[in-house]
Protein backbone atom coordinates (compact mmCIF):
# COMPACT_ATOMS: atom_id res chain seq x y z
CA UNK A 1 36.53 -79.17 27.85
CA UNK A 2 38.97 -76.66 27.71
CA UNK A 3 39.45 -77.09 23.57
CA UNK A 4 35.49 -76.43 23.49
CA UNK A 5 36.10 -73.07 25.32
CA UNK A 6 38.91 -71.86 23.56
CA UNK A 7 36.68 -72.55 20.19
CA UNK A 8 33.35 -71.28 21.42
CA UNK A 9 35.49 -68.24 22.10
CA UNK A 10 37.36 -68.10 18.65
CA UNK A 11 33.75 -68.99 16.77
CA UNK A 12 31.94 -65.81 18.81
CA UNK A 13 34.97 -63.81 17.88
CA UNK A 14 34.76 -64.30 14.08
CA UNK A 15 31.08 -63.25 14.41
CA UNK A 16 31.83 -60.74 16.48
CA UNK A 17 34.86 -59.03 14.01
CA UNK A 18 32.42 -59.39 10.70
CA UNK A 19 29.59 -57.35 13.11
CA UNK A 20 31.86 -54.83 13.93
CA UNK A 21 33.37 -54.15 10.55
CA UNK A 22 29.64 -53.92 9.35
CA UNK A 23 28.45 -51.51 12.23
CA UNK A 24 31.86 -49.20 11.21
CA UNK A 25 31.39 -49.28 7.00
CA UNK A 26 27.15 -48.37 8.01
CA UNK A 27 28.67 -45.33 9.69
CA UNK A 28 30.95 -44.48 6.25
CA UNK A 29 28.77 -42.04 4.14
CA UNK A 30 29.11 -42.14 0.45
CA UNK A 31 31.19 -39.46 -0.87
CA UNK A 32 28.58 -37.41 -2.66
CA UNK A 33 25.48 -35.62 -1.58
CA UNK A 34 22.73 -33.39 -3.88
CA UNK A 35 20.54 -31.08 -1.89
CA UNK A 36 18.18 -28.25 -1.96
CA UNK A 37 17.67 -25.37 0.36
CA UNK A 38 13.98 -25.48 1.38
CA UNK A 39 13.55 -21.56 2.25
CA UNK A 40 14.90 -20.53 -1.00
CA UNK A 41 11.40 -21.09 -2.33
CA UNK A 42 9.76 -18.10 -0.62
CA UNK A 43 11.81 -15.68 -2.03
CA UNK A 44 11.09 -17.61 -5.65
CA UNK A 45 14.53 -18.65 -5.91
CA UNK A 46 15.70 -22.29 -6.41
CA UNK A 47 18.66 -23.08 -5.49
CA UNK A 48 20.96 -26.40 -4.77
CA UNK A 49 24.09 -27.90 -4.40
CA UNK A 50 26.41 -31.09 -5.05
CA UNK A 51 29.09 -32.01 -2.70
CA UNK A 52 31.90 -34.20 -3.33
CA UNK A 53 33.94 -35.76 -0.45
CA UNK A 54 37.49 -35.54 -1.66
CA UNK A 55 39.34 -37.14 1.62
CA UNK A 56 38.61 -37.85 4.80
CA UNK A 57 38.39 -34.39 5.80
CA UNK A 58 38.07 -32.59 2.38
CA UNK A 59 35.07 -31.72 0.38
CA UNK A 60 34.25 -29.99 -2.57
CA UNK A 61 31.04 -28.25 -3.57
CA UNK A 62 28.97 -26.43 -6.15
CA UNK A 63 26.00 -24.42 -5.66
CA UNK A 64 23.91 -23.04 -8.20
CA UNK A 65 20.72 -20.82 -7.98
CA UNK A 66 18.38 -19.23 -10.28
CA UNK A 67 15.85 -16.22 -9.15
CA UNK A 68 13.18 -14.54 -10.33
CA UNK A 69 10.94 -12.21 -7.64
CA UNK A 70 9.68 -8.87 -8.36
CA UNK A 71 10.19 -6.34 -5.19
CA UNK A 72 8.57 -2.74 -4.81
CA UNK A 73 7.46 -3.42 -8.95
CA UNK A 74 10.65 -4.10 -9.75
CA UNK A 75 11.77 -7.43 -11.07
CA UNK A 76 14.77 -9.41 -10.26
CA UNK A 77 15.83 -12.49 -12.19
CA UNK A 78 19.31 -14.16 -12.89
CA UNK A 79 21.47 -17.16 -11.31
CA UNK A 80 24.60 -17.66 -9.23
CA UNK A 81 27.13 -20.04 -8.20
CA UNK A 82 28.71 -20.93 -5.09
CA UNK A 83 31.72 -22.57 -5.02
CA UNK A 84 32.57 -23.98 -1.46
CA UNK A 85 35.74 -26.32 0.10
CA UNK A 86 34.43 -27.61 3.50
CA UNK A 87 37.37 -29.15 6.24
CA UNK A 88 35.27 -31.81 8.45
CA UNK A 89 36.93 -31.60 11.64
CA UNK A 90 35.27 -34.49 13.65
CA UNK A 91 37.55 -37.05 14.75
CA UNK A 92 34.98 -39.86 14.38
CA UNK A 93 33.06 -39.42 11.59
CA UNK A 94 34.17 -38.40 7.82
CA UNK A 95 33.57 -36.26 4.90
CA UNK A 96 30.66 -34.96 4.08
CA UNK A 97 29.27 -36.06 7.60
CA UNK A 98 29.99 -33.89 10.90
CA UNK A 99 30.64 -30.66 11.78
CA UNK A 100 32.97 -28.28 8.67
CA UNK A 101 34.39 -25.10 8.46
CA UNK A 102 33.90 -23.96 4.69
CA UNK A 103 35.53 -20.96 2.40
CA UNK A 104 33.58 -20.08 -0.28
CA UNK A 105 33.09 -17.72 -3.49
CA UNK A 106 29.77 -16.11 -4.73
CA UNK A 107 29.14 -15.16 -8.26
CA UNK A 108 25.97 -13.92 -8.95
CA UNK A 109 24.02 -12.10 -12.00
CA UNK A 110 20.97 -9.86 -11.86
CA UNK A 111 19.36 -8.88 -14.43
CA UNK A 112 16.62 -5.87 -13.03
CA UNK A 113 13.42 -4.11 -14.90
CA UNK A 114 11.43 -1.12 -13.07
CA UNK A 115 7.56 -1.09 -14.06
CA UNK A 116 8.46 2.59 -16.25
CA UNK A 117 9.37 3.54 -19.69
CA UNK A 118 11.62 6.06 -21.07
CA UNK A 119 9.90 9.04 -23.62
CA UNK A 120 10.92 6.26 -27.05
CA UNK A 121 9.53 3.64 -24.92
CA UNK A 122 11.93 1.28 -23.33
CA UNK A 123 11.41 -0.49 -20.12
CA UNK A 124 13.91 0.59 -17.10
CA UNK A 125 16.47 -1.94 -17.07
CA UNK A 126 19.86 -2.31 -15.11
CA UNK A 127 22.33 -5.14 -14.55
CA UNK A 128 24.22 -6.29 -11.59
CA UNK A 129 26.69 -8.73 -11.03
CA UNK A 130 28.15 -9.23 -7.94
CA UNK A 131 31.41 -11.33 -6.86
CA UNK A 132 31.87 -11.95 -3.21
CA UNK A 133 33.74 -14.74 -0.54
CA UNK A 134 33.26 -15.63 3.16
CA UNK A 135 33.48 -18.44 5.19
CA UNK A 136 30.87 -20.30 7.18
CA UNK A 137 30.94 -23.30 9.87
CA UNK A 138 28.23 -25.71 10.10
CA UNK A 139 27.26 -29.61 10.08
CA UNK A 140 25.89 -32.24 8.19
CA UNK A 141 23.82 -35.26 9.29
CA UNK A 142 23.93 -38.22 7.41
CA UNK A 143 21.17 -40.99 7.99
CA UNK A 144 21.21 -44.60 7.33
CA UNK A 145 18.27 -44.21 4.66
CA UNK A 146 20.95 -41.89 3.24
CA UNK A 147 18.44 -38.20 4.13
CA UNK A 148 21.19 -35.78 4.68
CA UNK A 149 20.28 -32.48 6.38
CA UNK A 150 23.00 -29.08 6.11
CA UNK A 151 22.53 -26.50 8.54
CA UNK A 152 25.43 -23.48 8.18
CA UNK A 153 25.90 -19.87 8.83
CA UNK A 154 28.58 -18.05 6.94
CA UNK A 155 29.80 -14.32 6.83
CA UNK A 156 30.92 -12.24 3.69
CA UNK A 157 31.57 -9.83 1.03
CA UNK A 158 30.17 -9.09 -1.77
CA UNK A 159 31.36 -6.23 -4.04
CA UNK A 160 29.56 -4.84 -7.59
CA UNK A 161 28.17 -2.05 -8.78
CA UNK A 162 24.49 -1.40 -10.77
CA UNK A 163 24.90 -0.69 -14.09
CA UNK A 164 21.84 1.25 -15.28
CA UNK A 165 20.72 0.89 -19.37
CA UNK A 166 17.85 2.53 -19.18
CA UNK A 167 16.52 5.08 -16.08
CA UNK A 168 18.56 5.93 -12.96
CA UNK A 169 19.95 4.63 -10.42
CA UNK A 170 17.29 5.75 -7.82
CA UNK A 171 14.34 4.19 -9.64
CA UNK A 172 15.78 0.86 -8.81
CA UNK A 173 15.65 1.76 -4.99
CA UNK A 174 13.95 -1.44 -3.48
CA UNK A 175 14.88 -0.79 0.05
CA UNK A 176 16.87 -3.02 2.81
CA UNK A 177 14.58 -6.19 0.60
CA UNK A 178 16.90 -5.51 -2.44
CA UNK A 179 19.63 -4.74 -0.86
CA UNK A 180 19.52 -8.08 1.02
CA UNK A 181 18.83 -10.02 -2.34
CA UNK A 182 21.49 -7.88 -4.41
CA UNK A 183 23.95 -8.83 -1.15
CA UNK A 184 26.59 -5.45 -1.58
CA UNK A 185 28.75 -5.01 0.67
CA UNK A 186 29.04 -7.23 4.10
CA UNK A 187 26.70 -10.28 4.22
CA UNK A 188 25.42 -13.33 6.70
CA UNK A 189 25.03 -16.12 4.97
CA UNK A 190 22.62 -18.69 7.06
CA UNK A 191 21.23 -21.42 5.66
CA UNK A 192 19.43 -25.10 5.83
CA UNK A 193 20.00 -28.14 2.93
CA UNK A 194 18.58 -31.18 2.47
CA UNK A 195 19.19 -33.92 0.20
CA UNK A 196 20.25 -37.23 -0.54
CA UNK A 197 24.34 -38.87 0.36
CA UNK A 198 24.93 -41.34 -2.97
């Protein structure tokens, strides 16, 4: 009686050991995740990202966006990167899952035309190209069906200046808009992603 016990026991703990090491690798995310930010789309900009989890903690990413809005009948269009390296500070969960701090670069380049010609006939044209840093802190969800979903707010600088071909400076005045899309000076940085963990 006592043998039948002490197996019963030993047969519900090798069931039991596979179930948990199951339960624990469904709660390991793959290491890579591709996502889009939703909200880019109503300022016509597309923009998205791929993260890489590195280590446990570490995580590389790349963001790249391209634009194209016109403000005040002036028309912005160009692309940018975002280079980011996110530290996932949970204690139970890994890379890219959990709540990050991130440091990240900005390089961006505009490419602007005013709705005006100069006396021979050119359009108004200028060129910006901003290069900025900041850091941000946010989280990641991971599902089971492998949905991931990025929420973040970050903080930073941007510095550049407008270089103007063809008109002056003040006839690409779009207001606190452009100013917010051109990003000089300081800058918050908020932000939702979603996407898929692979």
């Amino acid at each position: 009686m006592k043998n039948r016990i002490i197996l019963a026991f030993a047969a519900a703990a090798l069931l039991f050991i596979p179930a948990q090491q199951a339960q624990a690798q469904a709660q390991q995310p793959n290491r890579a995740v591709i996502k889009v930010n939703p909200l880019s789309a109503f300022a016509l900009t597309g923009s998205g990202f791929l993260e890489y989890a590195i280590t446990d903690n570490l995580s590389a990413q790349l963001g790249a966006s391209v634009t194209g809005v016109s403000i005040s009948n002036i028309k912005f269009s160009g692309y940018g990167f975002t280079p980011e390296l996110r530290y996932y500070f949970s204690e139970n969960k890994v890379a890219p899952m959990g709540p990050y701090v991130a440091g990240y670069g900005r390089i961006r380049s505009f490419k602007l035309t005013a709705e005006k010609q100069d006396e021979e006939g050119r359009d108004y044209s200028a060129t910006y190209k901003p290069i900025g840093a900041g850091v941000a802190i946010g989280n990641q969800w991971i599902f089971n069906s492998g949905f991931t979903f990025d929420v973040f707010l970050g903080a930073g600088y941007n510095g550049g200046n407008l270089k103007v071909n063809v008109g002056t400076e003040e006839d690409f005045d779009t207001g606190i808009i452009g100013d917010m899309l051109l990003g000089g000076g300081f800058a918050v940085r908020p932000g939702i992603a979603i996407g898929y963990n692979f």
